[in-house]
Protein backbone atom coordinates (compact mmCIF):
# COMPACT_ATOMS: atom_id res chain seq x y z
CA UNK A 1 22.78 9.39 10.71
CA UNK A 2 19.23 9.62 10.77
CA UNK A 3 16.83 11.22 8.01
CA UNK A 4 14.21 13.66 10.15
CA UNK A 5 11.41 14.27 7.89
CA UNK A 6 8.35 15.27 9.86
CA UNK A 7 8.16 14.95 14.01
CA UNK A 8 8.40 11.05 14.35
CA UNK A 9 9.26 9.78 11.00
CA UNK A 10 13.48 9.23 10.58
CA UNK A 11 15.33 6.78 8.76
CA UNK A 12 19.13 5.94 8.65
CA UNK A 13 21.18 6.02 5.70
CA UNK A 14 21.38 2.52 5.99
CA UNK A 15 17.19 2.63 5.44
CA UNK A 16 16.63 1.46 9.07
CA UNK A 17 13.63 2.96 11.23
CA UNK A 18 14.75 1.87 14.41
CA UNK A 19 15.73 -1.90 14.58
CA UNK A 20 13.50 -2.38 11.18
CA UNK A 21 14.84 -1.77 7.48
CA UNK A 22 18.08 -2.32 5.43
CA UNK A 23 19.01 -3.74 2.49
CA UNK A 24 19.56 -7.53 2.77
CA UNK A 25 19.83 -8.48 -1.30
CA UNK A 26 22.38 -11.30 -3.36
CA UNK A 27 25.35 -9.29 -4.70
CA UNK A 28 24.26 -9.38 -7.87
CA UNK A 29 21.68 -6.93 -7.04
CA UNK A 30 23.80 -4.87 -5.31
CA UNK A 31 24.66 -2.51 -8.48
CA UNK A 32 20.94 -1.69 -9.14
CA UNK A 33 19.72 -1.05 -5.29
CA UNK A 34 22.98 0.43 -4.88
CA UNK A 35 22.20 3.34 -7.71
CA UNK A 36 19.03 3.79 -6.70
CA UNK A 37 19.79 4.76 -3.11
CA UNK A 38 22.37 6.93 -3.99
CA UNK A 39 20.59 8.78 -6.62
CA UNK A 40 17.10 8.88 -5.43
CA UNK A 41 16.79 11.73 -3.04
CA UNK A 42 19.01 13.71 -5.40
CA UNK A 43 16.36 12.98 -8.29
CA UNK A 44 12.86 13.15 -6.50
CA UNK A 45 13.64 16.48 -5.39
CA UNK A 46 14.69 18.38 -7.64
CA UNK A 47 12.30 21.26 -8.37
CA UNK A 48 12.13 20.02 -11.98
CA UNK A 49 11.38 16.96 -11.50
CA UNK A 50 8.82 17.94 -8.87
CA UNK A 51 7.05 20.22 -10.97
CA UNK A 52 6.45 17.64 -13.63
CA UNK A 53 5.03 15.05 -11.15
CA UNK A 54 2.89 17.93 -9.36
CA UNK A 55 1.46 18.14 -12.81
CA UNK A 56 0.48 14.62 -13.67
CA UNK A 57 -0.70 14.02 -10.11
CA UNK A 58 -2.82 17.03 -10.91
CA UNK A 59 -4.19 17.08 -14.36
CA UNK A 60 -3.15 13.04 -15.00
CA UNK A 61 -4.56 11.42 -11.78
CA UNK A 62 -7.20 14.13 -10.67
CA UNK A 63 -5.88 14.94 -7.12
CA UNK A 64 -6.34 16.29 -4.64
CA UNK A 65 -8.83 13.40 -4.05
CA UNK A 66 -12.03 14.48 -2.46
CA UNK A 67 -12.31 14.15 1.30
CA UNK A 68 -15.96 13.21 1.68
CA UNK A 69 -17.51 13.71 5.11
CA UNK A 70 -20.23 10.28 5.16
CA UNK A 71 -23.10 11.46 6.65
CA UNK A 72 -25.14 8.07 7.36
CA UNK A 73 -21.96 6.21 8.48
CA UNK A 74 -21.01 8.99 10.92
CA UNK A 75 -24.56 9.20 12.93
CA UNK A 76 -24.42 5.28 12.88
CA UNK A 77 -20.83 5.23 14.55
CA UNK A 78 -21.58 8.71 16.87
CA UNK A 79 -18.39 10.26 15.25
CA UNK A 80 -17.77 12.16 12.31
CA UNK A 81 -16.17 10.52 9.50
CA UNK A 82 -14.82 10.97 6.53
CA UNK A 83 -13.58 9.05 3.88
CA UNK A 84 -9.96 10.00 1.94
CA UNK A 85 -11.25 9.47 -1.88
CA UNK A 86 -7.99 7.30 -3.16
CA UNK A 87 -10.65 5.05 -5.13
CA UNK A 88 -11.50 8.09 -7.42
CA UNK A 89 -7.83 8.43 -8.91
CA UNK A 90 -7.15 7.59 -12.59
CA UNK A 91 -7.23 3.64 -12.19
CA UNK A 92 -8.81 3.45 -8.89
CA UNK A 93 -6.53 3.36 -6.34
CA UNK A 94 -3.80 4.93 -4.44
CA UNK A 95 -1.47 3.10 -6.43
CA UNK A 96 -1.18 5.41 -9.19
CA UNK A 97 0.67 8.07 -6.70
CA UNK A 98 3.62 5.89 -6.23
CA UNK A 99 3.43 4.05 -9.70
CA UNK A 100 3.98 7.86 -11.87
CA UNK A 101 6.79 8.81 -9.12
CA UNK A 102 8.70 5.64 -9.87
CA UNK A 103 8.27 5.47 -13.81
CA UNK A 104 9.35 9.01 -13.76
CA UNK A 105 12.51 8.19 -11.31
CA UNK A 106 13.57 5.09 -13.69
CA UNK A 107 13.58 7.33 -16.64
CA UNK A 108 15.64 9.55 -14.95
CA UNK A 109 18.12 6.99 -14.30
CA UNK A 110 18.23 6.02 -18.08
CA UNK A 111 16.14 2.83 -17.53
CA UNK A 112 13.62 1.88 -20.18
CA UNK A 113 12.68 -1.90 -19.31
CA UNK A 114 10.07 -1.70 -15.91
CA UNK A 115 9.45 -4.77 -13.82
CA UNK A 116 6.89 -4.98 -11.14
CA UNK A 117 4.69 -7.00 -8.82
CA UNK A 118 0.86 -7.55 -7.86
CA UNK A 119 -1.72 -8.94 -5.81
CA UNK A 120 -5.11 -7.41 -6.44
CA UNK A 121 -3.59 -6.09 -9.51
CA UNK A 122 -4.11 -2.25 -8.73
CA UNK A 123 -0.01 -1.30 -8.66
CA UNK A 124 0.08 -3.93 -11.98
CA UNK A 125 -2.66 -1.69 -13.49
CA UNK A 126 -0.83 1.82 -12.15
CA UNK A 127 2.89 0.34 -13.76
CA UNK A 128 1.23 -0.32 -16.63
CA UNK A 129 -0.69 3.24 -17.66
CA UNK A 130 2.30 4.99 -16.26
CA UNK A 131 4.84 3.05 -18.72
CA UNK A 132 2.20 3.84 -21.56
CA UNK A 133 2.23 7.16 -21.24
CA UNK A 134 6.16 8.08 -20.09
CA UNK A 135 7.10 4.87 -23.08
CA UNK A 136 8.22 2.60 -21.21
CA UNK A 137 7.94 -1.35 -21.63
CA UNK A 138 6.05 -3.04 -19.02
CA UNK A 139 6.59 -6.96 -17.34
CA UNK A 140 4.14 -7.49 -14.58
CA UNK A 141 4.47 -10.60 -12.37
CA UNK A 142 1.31 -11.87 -10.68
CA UNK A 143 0.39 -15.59 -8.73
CA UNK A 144 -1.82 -17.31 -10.80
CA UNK A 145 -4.68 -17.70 -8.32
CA UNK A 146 -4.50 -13.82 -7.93
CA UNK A 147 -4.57 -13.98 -12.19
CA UNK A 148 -7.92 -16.02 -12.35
CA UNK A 149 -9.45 -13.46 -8.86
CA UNK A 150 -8.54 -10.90 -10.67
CA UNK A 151 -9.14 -11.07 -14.05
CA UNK A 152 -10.87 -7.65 -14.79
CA UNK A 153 -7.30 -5.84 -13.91
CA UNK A 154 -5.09 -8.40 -16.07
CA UNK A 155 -7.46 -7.41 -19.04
CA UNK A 156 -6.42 -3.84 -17.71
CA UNK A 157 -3.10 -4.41 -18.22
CA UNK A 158 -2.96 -6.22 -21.20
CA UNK A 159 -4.44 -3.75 -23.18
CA UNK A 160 -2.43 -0.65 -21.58
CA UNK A 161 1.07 -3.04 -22.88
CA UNK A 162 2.65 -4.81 -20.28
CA UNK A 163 3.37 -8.22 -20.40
CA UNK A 164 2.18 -10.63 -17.38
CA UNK A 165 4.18 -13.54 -16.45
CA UNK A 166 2.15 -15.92 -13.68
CA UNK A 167 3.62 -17.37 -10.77
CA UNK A 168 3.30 -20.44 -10.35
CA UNK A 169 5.55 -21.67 -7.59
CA UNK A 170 3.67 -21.49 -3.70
CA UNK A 171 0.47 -20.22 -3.12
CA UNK A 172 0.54 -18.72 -6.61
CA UNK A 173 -0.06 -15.20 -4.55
CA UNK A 174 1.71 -11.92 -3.94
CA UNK A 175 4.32 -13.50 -2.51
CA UNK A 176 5.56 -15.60 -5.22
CA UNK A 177 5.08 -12.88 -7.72
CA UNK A 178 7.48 -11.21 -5.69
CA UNK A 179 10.13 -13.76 -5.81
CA UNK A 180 9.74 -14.28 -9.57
CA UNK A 181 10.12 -10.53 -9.87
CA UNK A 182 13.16 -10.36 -7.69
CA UNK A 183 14.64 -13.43 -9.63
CA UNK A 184 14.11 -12.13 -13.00
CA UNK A 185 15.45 -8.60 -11.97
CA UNK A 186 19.16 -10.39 -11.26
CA UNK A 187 19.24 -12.12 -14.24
CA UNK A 188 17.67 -8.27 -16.30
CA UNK A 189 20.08 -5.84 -14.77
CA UNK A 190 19.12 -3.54 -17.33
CA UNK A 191 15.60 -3.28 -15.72
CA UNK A 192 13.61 -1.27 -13.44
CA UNK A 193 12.07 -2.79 -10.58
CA UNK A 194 8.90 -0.47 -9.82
CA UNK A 195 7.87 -1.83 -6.00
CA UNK A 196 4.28 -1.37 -5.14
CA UNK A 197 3.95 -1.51 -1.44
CA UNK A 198 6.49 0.19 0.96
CA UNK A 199 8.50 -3.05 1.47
CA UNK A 200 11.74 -4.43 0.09
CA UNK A 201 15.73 -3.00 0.67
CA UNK A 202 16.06 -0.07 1.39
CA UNK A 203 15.37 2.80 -0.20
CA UNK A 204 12.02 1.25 -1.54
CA UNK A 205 10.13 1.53 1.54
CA UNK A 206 11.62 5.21 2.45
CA UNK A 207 10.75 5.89 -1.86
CA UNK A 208 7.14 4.73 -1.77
CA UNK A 209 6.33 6.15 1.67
CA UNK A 210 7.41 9.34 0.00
CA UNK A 211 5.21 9.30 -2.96
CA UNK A 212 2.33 8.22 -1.17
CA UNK A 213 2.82 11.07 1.42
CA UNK A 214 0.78 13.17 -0.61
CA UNK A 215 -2.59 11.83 1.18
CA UNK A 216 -1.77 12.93 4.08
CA UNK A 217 -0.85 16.51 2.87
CA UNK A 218 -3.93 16.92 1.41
CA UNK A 219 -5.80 15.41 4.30
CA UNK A 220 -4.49 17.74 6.69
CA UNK A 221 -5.27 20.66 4.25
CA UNK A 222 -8.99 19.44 3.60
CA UNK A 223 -9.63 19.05 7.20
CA UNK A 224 -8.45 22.70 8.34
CA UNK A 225 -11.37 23.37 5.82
CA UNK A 226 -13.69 20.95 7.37
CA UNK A 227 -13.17 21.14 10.40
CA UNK A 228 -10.89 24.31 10.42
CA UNK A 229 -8.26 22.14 12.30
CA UNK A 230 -5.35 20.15 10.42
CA UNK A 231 -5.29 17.18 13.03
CA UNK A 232 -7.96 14.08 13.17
CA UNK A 233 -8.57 12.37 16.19
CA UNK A 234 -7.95 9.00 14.28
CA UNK A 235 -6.77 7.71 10.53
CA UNK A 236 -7.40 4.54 9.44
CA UNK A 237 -6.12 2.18 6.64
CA UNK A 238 -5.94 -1.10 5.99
CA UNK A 239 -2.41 -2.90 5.98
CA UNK A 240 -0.99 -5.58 3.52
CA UNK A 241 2.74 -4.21 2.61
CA UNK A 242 1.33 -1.00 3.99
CA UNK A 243 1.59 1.34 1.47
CA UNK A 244 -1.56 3.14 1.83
CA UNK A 245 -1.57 3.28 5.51
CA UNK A 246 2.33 4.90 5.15
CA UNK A 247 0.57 7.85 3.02
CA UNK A 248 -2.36 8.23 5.28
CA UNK A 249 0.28 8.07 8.53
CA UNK A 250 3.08 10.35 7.53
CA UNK A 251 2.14 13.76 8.42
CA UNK A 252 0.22 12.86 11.72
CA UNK A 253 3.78 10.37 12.49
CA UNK A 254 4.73 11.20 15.92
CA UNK A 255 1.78 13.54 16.33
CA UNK A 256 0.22 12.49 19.90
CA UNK A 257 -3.31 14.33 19.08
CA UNK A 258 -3.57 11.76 16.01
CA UNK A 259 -4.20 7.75 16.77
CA UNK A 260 -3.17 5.88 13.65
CA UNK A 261 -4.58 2.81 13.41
CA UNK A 262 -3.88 0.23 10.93
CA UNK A 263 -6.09 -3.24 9.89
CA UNK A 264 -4.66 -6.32 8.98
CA UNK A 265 -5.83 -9.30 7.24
CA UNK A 266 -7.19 -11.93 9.48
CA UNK A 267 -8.80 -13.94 6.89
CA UNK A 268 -10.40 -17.07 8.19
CA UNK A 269 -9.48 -16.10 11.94
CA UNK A 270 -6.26 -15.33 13.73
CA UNK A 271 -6.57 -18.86 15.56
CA UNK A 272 -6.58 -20.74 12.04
CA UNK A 273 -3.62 -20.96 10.20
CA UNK A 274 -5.49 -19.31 7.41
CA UNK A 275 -4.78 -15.62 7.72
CA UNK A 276 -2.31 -12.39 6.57
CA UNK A 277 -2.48 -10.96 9.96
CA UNK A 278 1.46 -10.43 9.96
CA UNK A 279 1.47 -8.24 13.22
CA UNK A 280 -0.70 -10.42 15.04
CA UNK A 281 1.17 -13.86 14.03
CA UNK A 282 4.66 -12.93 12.85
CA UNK A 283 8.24 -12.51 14.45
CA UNK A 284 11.33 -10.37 13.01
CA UNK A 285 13.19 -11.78 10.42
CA UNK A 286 14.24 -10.99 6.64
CA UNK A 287 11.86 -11.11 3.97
CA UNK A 288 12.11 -9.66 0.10
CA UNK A 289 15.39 -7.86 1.35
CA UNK A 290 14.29 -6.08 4.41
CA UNK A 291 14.48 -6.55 8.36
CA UNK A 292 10.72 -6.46 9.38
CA UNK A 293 7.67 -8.93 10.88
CA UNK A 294 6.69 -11.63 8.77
CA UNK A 295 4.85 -14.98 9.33
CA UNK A 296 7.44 -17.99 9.68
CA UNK A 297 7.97 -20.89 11.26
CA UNK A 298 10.05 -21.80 14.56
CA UNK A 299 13.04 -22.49 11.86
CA UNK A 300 12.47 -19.12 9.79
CA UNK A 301 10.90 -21.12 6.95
CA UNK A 302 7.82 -17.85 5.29
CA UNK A 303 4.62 -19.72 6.33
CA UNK A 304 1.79 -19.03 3.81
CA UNK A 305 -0.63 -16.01 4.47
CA UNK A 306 -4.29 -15.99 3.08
CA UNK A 307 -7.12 -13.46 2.71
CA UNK A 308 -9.98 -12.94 0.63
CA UNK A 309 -8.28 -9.85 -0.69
CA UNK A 310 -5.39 -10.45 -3.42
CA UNK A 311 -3.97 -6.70 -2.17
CA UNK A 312 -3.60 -8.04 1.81
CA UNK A 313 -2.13 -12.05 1.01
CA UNK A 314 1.51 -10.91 2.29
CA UNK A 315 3.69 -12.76 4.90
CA UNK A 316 5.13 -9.94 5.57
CA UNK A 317 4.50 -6.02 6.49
CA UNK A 318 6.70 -2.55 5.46
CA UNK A 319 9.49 -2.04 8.25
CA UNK A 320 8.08 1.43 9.18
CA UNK A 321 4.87 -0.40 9.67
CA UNK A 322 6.86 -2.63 11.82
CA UNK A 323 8.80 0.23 13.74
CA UNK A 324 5.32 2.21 14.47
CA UNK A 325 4.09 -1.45 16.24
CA UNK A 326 7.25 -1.75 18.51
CA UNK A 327 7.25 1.82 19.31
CA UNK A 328 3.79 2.10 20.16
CA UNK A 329 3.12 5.01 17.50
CA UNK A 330 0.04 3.32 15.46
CA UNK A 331 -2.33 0.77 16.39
CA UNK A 332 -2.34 -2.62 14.83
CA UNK A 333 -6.00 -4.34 14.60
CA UNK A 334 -7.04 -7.31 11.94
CA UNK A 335 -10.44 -8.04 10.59
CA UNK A 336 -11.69 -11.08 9.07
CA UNK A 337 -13.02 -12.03 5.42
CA UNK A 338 -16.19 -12.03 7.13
CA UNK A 339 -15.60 -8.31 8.68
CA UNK A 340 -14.42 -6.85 5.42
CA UNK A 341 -17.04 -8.45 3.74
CA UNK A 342 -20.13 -7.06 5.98
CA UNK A 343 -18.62 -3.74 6.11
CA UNK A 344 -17.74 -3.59 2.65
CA UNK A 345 -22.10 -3.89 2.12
CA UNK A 346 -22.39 -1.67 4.83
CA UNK A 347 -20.62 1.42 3.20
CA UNK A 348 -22.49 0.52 -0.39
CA UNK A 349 -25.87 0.53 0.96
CA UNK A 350 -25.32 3.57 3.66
CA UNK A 351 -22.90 5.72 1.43
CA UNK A 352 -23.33 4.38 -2.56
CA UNK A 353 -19.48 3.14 -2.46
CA UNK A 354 -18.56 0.16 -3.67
CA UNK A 355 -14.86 -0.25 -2.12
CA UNK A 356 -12.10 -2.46 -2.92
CA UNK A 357 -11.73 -5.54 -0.95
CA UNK A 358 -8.63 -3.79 0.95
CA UNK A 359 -9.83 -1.26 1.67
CA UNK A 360 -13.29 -2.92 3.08
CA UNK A 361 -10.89 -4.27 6.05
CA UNK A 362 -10.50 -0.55 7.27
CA UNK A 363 -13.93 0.29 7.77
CA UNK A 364 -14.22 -3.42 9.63
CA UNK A 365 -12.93 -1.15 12.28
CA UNK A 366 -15.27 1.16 12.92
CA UNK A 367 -16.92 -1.85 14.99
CA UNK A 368 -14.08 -2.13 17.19
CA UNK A 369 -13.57 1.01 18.63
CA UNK A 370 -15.74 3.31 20.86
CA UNK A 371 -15.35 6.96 19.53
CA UNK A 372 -16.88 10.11 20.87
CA UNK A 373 -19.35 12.39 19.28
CA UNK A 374 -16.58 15.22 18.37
CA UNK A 375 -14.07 12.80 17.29
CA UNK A 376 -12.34 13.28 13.80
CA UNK A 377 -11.99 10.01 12.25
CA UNK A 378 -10.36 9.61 8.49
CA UNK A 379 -10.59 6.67 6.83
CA UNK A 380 -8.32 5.95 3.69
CA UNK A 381 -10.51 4.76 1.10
CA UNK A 382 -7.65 3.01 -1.15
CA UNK A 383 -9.42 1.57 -3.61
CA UNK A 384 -12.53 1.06 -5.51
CA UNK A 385 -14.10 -2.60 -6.01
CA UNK A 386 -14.98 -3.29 -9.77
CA UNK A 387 -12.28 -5.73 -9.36
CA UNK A 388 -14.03 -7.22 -6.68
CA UNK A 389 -17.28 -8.06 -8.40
CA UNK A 390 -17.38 -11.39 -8.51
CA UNK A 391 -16.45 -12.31 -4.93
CA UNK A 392 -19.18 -9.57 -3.51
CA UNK A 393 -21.82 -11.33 -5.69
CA UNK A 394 -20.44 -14.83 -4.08
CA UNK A 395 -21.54 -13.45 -0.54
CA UNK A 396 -24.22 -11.17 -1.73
CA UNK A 397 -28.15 -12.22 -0.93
């Protein structure tokens, strides 16, 4: 049985989008997963429930984020453009959306102990202010190297509660944060794992696509104001897991007007082995419980991803994201550290925005595609870049 929630966007109860999905955990995670996807739908919409996210998205968070039409970028790139103001949230990202949703869901579900995962440290700073305020305790895991890159977000986090644990197994990245997370949530039953990105068993993917949804609601009902028509002509967002690209996608999924184009990682180039590029590079397999793409060797052995950006150093991409490439439905493209970098400078000096790092990989692709003067485009600006200080100032002259 499939799920039909807008035109082209339908998941099985199994949590498969087409040949992508599922729920591939040890059976000692099978209780917790289990309750979740039983009791998930039933929670998230009840009208109750509803109206008391509605409210902290609102008066909490500050949305609906602005949709800012950039004047200078947009008679630079012969299109007009606007930018999808996820950076000016309470904690400066989109993560905060999907972060509130979850805490919310977990007290529902009489859990008071919340576990979670990060790279840049965005969703680790969104877990953390939403456990303060709903009283929740608060373990983040995060890789050591993203620890010491990061550092302005761990002091974040610190202060707002949680606890960090470092990984230190790997690349000391997203990805091992991830397994420590997973491993210390079958040995904490009791606990909550709060999933940033739209990846892991099913229903985590189908959850956070759904609380993230909300940026493409509002972008469709900013534009009809705009431009007195719901539809762009193009959205991008930049792709680790994917969880800001599944927001910015869902309403325009299966729309034909609406090309959705996503950016991956390439890092130091797709022909090194030095990138995050999962689309590009990868192959189907399992990873973190799911059926999608991932990087891996010839005998399924998770090869190690890199970027410049903690939020985008992932093997491995959402399933939908990974459904949308087979189909055809959105656009895949990568840009390099190099990219992000130069168009992260680009939108500070033309527009007075200092993005995040991830996000700084979707405007990379406003070099790589030839638009027309009436076209629409939508750009989702995830996140701001006070975390990313220190590395702009390492390639600023």
């Amino acid at each position: 049985m499939q799920t039909q929630l807008t035109k082209g966007y339908s998941i099985s109860e199994e949590g498969y989008y087409g040949n992508f999905g599922g729920a591939y955990i040890p059976e000692l995670l099978y209780n917790n997963v289990h309750e979740l996807a039983q009791n998930y739908l039933q929670i998230t919409q009840d009208p109750d429930f509803k109206k008391e996210l509605d409210l902290l998205l609102k008066d909490y968070v500050g949305r609906p984020s602005p949709l800012y039409f950039a004047k200078k970028l947009s008679k630079k790139y012969n299109a007009k453009i606007y930018l999808k103001r996820e950076d000016l949230n309470h904690t400066g990202s989109h993560k905060i959306n999907n972060a509130l949703g979850q805490a919310l869901l977990a007290k529902k579900l009489g859990k008071q102990k919340i576990i979670a995962e990060t790279g840049a440290g965005q969703h680790g700073v969104a877990t953390a202010t939403a456990c303060a305020l709903l009283g929740l305790d608060c373990t983040v895991f995060m890789g050591q190297v993203d620890i010491e890159r990061q550092a302005p977000n761990v002091s974040r986090m610190k202060m707002l509660g949680a606890k960090i644990i470092a990984a230190t197994s790997g690349t000391k990245t997203l990805k091992d944060a991830t397994n420590e997370a997973i491993r210390y949530w079958i040995n904490n039953n009791d606990s909550y794992y709060l999933i940033g990105s739209v990846v892991g068993p099913h229903p985590y993917p189908d959850l956070v696509t759904r609380f993230q949804a909300i940026i493409s609601e509002e972008i469709k009902e900013q534009l009809l104001i705009a431009e007195g028509k719901k539809d762009p002509d193009y959205v991008l967002a930049c792709i680790g897991g994917g969880s800001n690209a599944a927001g910015a996608f869902f309403n325009f999924i299966g729309n034909e007007k609406v090309k959705l184009i996503g950016i991956e990682a390439a890092g130091k180039g797709l022909h090194t082995d030095h990138t995050a590029a999962t689309l590009q590079k990868g192959s189907s397999g399992i990873i973190h419980g799911s059926k999608t793409f991932l990087m891996q060797t010839n005998d399924g052995q998770i090869t190690e991803p890199y970027s410049i950006s903690a939020g985008l150093d992932y093997p491995g991409i959402g399933p939908l994201h990974a459904h949308l490439h087979e189909t055809g439905q959105a656009t895949y493209l990568s840009a390099s550290d190099e990219e992000a970098i130069t168009a992260a400078f680009e939108l500070m000096q033309e527009e007075g925005i200092i993005p995040a790092l991830e996000s700084a990989h979707a405007f990379a692709a406003l070099k790589k595609i030839e638009f027309k003067s009436s076209d629409v485009v939508v750009i989702n600006l995830s996140g701001r870049g006070d975390k990313d200080l220190d590395t702009y100032l390492k390639h600023f002259n």
